[in-house]
Protein backbone atom coordinates (compact mmCIF):
# COMPACT_ATOMS: atom_id res chain seq x y z
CA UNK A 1 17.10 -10.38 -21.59
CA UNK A 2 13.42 -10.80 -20.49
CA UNK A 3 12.46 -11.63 -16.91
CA UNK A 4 10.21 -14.09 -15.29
CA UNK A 5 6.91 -13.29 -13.34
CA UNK A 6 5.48 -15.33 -10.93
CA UNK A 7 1.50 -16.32 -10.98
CA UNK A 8 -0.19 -17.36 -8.54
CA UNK A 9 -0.45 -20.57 -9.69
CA UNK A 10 2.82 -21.27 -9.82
CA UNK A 11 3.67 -20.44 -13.58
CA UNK A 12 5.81 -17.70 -15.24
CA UNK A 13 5.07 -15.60 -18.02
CA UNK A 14 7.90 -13.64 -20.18
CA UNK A 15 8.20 -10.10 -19.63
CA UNK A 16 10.99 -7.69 -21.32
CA UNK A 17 12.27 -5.61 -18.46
CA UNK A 18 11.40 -1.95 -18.26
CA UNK A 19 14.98 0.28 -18.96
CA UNK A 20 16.12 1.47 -15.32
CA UNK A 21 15.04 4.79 -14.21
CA UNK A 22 17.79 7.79 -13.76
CA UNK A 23 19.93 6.90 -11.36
CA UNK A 24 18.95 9.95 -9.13
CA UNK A 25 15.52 8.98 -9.31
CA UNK A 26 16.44 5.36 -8.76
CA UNK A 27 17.95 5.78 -5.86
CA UNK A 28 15.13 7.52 -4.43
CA UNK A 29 12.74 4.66 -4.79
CA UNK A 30 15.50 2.15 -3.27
CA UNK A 31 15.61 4.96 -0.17
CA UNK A 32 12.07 4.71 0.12
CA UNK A 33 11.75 1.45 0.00
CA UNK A 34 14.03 0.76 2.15
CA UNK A 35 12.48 3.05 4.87
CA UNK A 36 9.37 1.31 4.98
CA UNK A 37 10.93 -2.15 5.57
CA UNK A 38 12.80 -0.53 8.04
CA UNK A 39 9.63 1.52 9.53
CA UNK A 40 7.77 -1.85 9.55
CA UNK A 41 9.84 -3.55 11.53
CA UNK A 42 10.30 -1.30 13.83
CA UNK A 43 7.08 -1.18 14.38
CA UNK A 44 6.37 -4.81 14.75
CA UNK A 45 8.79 -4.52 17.69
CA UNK A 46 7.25 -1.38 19.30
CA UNK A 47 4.10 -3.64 18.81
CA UNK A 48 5.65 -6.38 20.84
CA UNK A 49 6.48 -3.74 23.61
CA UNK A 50 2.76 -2.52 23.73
CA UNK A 51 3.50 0.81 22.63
CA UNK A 52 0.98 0.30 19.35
CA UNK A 53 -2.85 -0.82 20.58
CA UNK A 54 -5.40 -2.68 18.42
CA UNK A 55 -3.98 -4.39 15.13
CA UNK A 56 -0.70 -4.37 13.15
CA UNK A 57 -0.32 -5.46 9.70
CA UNK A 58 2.92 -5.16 8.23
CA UNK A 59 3.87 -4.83 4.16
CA UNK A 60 7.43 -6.39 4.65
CA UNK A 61 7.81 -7.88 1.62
CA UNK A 62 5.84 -5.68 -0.54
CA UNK A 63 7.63 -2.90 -0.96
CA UNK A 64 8.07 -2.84 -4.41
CA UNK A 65 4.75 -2.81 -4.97
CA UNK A 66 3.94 0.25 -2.78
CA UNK A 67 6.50 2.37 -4.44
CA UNK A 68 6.67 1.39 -7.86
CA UNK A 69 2.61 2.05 -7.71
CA UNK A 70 3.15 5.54 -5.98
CA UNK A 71 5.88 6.57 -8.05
CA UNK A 72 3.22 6.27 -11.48
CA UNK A 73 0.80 8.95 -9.65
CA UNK A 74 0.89 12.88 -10.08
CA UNK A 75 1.16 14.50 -7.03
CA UNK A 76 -2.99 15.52 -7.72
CA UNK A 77 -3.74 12.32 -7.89
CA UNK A 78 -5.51 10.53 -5.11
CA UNK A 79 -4.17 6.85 -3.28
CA UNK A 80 -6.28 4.65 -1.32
CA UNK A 81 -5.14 2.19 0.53
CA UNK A 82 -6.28 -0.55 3.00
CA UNK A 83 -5.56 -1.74 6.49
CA UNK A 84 -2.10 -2.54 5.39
CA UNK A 85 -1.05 0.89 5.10
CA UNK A 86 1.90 2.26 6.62
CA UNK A 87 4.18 2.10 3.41
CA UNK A 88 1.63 3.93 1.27
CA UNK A 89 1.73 6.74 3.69
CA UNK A 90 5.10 6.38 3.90
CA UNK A 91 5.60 6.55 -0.17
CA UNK A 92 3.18 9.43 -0.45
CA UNK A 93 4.88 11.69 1.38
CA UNK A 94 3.73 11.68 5.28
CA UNK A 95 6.71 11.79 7.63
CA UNK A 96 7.44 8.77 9.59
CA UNK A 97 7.32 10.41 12.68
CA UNK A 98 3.81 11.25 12.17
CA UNK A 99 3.45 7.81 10.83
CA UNK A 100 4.59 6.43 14.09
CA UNK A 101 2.79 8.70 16.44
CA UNK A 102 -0.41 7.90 14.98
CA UNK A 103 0.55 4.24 15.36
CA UNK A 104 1.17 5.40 18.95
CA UNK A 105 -1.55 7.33 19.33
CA UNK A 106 -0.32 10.39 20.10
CA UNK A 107 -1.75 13.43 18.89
CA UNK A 108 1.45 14.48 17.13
CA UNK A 109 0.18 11.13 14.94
CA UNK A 110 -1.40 12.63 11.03
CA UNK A 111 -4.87 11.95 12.59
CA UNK A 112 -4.37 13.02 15.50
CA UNK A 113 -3.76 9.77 17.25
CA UNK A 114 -7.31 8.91 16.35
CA UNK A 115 -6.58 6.65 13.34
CA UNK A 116 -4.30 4.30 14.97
CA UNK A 117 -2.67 1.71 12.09
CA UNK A 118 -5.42 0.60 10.06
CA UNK A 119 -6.69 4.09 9.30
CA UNK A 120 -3.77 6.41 8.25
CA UNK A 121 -4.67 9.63 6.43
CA UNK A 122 -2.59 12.49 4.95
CA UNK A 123 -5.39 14.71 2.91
CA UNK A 124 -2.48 17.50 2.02
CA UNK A 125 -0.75 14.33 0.09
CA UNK A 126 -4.08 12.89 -1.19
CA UNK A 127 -3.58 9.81 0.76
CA UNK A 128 -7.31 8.96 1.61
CA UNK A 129 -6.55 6.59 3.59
CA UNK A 130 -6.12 3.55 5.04
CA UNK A 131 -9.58 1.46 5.76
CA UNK A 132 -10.27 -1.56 7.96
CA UNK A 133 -12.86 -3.36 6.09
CA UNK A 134 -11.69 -5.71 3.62
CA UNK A 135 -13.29 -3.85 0.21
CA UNK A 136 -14.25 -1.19 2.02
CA UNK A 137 -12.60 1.44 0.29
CA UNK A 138 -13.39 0.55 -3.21
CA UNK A 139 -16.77 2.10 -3.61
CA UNK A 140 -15.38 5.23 -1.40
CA UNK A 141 -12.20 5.08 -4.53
CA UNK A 142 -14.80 5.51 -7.34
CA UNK A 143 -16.68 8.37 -5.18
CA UNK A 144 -13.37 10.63 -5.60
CA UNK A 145 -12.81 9.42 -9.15
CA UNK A 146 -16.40 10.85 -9.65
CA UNK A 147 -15.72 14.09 -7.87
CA UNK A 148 -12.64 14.82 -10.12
CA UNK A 149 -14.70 13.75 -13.09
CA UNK A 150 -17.67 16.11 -11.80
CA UNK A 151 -14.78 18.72 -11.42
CA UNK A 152 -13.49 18.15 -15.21
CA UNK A 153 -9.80 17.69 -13.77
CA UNK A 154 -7.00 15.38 -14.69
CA UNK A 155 -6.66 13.52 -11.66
CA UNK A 156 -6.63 9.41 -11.21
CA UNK A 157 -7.56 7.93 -7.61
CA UNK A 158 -5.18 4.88 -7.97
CA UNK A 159 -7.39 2.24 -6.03
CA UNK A 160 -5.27 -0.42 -3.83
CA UNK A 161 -6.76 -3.47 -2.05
CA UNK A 162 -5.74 -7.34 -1.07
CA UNK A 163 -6.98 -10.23 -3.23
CA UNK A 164 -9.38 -11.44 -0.92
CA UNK A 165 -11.12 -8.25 -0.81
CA UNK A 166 -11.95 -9.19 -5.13
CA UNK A 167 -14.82 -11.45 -3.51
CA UNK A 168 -16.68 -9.04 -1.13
CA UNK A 169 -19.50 -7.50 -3.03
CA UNK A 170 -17.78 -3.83 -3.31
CA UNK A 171 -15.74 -5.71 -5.97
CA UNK A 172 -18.21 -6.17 -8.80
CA UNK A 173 -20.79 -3.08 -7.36
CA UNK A 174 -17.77 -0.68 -7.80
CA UNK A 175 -16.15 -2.10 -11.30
CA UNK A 176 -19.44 -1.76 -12.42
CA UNK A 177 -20.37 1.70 -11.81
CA UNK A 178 -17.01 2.68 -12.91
CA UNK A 179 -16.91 1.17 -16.23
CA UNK A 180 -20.71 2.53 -16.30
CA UNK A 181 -19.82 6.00 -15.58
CA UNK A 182 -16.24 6.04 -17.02
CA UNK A 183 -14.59 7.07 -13.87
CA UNK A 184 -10.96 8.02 -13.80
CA UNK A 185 -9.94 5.25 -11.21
CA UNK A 186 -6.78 2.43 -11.52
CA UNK A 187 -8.04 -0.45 -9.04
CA UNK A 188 -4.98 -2.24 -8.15
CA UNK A 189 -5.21 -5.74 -6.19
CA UNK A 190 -2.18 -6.70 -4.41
CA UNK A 191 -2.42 -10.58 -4.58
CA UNK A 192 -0.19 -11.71 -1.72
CA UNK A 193 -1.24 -14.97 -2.01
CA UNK A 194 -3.72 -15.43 1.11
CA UNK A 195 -6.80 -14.13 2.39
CA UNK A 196 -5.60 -13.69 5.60
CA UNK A 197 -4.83 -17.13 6.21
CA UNK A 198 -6.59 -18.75 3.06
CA UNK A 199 -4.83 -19.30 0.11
CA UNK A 200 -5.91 -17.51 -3.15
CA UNK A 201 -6.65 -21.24 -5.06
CA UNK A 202 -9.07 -21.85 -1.68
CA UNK A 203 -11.35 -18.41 -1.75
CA UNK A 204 -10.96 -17.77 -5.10
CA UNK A 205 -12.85 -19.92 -8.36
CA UNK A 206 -10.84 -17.29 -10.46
CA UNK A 207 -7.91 -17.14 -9.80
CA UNK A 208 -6.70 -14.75 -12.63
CA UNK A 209 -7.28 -12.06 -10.69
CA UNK A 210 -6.21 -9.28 -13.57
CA UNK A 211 -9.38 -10.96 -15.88
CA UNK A 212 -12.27 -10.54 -13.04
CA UNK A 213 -13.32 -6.86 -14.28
CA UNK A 214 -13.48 -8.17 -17.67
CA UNK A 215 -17.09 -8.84 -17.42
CA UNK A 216 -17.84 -5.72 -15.64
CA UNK A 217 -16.48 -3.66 -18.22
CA UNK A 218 -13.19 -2.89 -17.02
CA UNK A 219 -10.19 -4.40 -18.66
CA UNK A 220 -6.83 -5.94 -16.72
CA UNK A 221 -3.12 -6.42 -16.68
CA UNK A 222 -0.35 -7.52 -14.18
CA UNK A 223 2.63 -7.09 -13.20
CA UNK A 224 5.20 -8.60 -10.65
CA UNK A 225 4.93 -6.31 -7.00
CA UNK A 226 8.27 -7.91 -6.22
CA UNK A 227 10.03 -5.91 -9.28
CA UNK A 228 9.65 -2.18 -8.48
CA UNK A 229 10.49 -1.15 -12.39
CA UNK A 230 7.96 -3.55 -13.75
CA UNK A 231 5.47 -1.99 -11.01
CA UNK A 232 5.81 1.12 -11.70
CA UNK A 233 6.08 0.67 -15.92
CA UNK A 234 2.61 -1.22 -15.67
CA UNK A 235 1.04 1.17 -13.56
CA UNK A 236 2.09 4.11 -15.37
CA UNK A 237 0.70 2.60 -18.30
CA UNK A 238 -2.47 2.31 -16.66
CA UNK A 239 -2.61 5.29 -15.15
CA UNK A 240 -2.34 7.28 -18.32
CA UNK A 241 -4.45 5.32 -20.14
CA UNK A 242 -7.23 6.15 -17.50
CA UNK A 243 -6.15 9.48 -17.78
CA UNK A 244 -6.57 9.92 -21.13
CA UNK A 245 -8.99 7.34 -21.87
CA UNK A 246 -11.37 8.02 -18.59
CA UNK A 247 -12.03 4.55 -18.57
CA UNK A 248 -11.17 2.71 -15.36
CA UNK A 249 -8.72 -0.36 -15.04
CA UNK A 250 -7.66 -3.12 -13.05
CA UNK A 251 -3.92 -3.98 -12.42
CA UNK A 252 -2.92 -7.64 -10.34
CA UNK A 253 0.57 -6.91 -8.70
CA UNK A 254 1.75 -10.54 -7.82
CA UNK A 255 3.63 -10.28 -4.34
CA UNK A 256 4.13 -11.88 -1.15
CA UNK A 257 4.28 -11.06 2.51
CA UNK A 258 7.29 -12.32 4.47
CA UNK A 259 5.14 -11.22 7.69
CA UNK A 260 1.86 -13.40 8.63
CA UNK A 261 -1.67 -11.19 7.97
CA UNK A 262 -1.17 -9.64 11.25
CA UNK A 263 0.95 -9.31 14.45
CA UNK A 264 -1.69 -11.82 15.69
CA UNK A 265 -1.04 -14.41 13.30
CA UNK A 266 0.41 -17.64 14.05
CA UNK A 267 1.04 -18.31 10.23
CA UNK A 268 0.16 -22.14 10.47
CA UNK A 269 -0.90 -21.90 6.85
CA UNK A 270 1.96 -21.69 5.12
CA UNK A 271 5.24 -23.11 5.42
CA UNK A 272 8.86 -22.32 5.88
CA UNK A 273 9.90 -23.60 2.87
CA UNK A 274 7.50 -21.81 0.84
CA UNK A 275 8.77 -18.09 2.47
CA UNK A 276 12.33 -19.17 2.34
CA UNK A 277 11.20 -19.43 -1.78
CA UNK A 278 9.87 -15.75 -1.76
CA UNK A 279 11.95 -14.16 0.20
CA UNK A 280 15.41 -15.15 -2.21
CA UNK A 281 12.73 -12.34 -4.69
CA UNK A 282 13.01 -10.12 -1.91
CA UNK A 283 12.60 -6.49 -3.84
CA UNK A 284 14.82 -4.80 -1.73
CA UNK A 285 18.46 -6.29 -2.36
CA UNK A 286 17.10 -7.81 -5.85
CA UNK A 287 16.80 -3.74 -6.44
CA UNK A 288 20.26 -2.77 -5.43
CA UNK A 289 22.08 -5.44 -7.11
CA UNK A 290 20.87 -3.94 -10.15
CA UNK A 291 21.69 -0.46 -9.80
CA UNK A 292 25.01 -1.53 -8.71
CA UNK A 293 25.34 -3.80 -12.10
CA UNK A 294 24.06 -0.56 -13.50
CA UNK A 295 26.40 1.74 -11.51
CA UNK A 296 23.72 3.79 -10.90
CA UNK A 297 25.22 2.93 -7.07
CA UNK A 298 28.04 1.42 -5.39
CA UNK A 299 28.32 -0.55 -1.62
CA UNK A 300 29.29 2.63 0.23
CA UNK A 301 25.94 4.52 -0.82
CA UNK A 302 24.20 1.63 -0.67
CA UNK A 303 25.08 1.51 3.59
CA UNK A 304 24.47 5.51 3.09
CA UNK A 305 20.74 4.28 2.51
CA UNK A 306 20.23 1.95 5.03
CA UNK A 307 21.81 4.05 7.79
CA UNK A 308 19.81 7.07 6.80
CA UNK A 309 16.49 4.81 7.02
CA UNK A 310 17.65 3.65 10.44
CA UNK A 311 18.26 7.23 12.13
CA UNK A 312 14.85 7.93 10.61
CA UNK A 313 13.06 5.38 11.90
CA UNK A 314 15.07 5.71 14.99
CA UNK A 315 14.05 9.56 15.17
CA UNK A 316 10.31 8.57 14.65
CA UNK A 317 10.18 6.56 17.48
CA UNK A 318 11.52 9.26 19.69
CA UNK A 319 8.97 11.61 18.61
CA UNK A 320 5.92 9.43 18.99
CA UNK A 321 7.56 8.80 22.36
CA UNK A 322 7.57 12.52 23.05
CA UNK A 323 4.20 12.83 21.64
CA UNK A 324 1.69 13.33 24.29
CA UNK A 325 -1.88 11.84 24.08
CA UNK A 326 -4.89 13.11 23.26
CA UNK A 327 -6.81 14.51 26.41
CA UNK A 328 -10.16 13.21 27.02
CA UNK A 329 -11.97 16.46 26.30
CA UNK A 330 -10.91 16.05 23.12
CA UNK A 331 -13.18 13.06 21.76
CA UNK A 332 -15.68 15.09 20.60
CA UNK A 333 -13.55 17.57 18.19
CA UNK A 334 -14.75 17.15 15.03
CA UNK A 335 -18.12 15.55 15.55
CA UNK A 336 -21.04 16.71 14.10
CA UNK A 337 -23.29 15.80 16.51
CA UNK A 338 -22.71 15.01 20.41
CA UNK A 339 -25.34 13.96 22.91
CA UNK A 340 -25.19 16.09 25.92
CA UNK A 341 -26.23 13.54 28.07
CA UNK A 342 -23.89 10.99 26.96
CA UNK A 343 -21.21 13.73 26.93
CA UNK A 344 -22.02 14.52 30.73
CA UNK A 345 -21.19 10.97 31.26
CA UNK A 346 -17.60 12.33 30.87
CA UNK A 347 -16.95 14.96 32.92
C-alpha cells in the first residue's frame, strides 16, 4: 500500500513504503526517538525554571527526521547540525547527561559547559556540532568533506540545516564548491515550514526546496521527516550514492515543529488548527502503531520504552544538577592567544 507525503505546499506525492527494519533494530530507533522528545521537554521546563541561560530551541516534532537521518551514517562519518541540536547529539551517541549539563553549563556538559544549547559538540562521535548562525555550518560541512576527500577515506559529512538557512549566501557558495570539487557531503534541509516565524511560501520564491542545488550542480530528493523509515531509506540512498559516486547531494525532509522557533517565541504565526493537523503525523506513536501491527512490539514494551526514557532524562537532570561550574580561571583554557592585560582584569 503506498503512503502519502506532505509538501509544503500542501500536496501529496505517492511513495511505496520502505519494508520495516528488524525488529531489534526497530526498536532502537523508537527508544531513541523517544528519548529526545522526552529530553526536549524536559528541557523546555528546566528552561522555564532558569536552570538553561541564553536560547532554547526544541526539535519536538522532528524526531523522525533526526534519527532516521543518523541511523543512514557509518559511525566514521561526520554530522553537522544547527542551533536546533540536542536530538542530533542525542542520536549520535552523546549521553544525555552530558547533553544536559552542557545545557546547564556545567563543566560535566560535552564542552565543558562552554557550548551551552546552540553549540553542542561530541568530536569522539563525529558530531561537529551544533552552530548558531543560520547557514553557518554549511561551508564549515564541505571543509570536512574535503579533508576526508584530501585523506582518500570513505567517509560522508551528512550536512543538516533549516529551510530558511537555503537563502543565506552559504547556500549556493557551498553547493557550488561541492559539486565543483566533488566533495563527499549529503546536505540535508529540514523544511519545518517557517523561517523562524515566516512561512516557507513568504521567504522562499522556490519553494521546492529538494530542486534548488539543481543549478549548482548538485542533484535532490525528499522524503517525509515525519516517517522515520522513509527518512532513513532516502538518506541511505543518498548517502551511498555520495559515497560511491563522490558527488554531493541535497535531501528536503518535510517536517514540522510542534514547539514555536524558540522558548522565546510567542508563535502568533501560525495557528492552532494548523498544529492540531501536524501533530495527528506525530512520528512517535505513528511509529509504534506500526511495529505493533508488525509485532515487532507489543503495549507492555512499548511503556518499557517510555519509562526507560523518563529515568534517563530524569537521571540527566540530576547530574547536570550535581555538575559544578566552570571556575573563572578557567576562561582562558584552550585559547590560543590571551592578553595579559585584559587577563589581569580578572584576577
Amino acid at each position: 500500500m503506498a503512503q502519502t507525503q506532505p509538501e509544503p505546499g500542501g500536496t501529496r506525492v505517492m511513495r511505496t513504503p520502505p519494508a520495516l527494519p528488524d525488529p531489534e533494530t526497530a526498536r532502537e530507533w523508537l527508544a531513541t526517538m523517544t528519548l529526545i522528545r522526552r529530553f526536549e521537554e524536559r528541557a523546555g521546563e528546566m528552561y522555564a525554571r532558569a536552570k538553561v541561560g541564553g536560547f532554547l530551541h526544541l526539535s519536538i516534532g522532528e524526531e523522525a527526521a533526526i534519527v532516521g537521518a543518523a541511523r543512514a551514517l557509518r559511525e566514521e562519518d561526520y554530522l553537522i547540525a544547527t542551533y536546533r541540536s540536542h536530538g542530533h547529539a542525542l542520536a549520535r551517541g552523546t549521553p544525555p547527561e552530558q547533553v544536559m549539563a552542557e545545557l546547564f553549563g556545567r563543566v560535566d556538559g560535552c564542552c565543558k559547559g562552554r557550548g551551552g544549547s546552540m553549540h553542542m559538540f561530541d568530536l569522539k562521535r563525529r558530531f561537529m556540532g551544533g552552530y548558531g548562525i543560520v547557514g553557518g555550518n554549511l561551508p564549515i560541512a564541505a571543509g570536512i568533506a574535503l579533508s576526508s576527500d584530501y585523506r582518500e577515506t570513505e567517509e560522508v559529512t551528512l550536512c543538516v540545516f533549516g529551510d530558511g538557512a537555503s537563502n543565506q549566501g552559504t547556500f549556493g557558495e557551498t553547493l557550488n564548491l561541492a559539486a565543483l570539487w566533488k566533495l563527499p557531503v549529503v546536505f540535508m534541509v529540514t523544511n519545518n515550514q517557517f523561517g523562524m516565524g515566516t512561512a516557507l511560501k513568504r521567504h522562499s520564491a522556490v519553494t521546492d526546496l529538494q530542486r534548488k542545488g539543481e543549478s549548482l550542480g548538485v542533484p535532490g530528493t525528499r522524503c517525509d521527516g515525519m516517517d522515520v523509515l522513509d527518512t532513513h531509506t532516502v538518506v541511505s540512498e543518498a548517502v551511498e550514492r555520495v559515497r560511491a559516486e563522490r558527488q554531493p547531494m541535497l535531501v528536503e525532509a518535510i517536517t514540522y515543529r510542534f514547539r514555536g522557533h524558540s522558548m522565546a517565541d510567542p508563535e502568533q504565526y501560525r495557528s492552532k488548527e494548523e498544529v492540531t493537523l501536524w501533530r495527528e503525523r506525530d512520528p512517535i506513536p505513528a511509529f509504534a502503531a506500526e511495529l505493533e501491527g508488525a509485532g515487532a512490539i507489543d503495549a507492555a514494551e512499548q511503556a518499557r520504552i517510555e519509562e526507560d526514557a523518563v529515568a534517563r532524562v530524569d537521571a540527566a537532570v540530576e547530574f547536570a544538577d550535581a555538575s559544578p561550574f566552570p571556575q573563572p580561571e578557567s576562561l582562558y583554557d584552550n585559547a590560543y592567544v590571551v592578553d595579559e592585560q585584559v587577563k589581569g582584569r580578572y584576577h
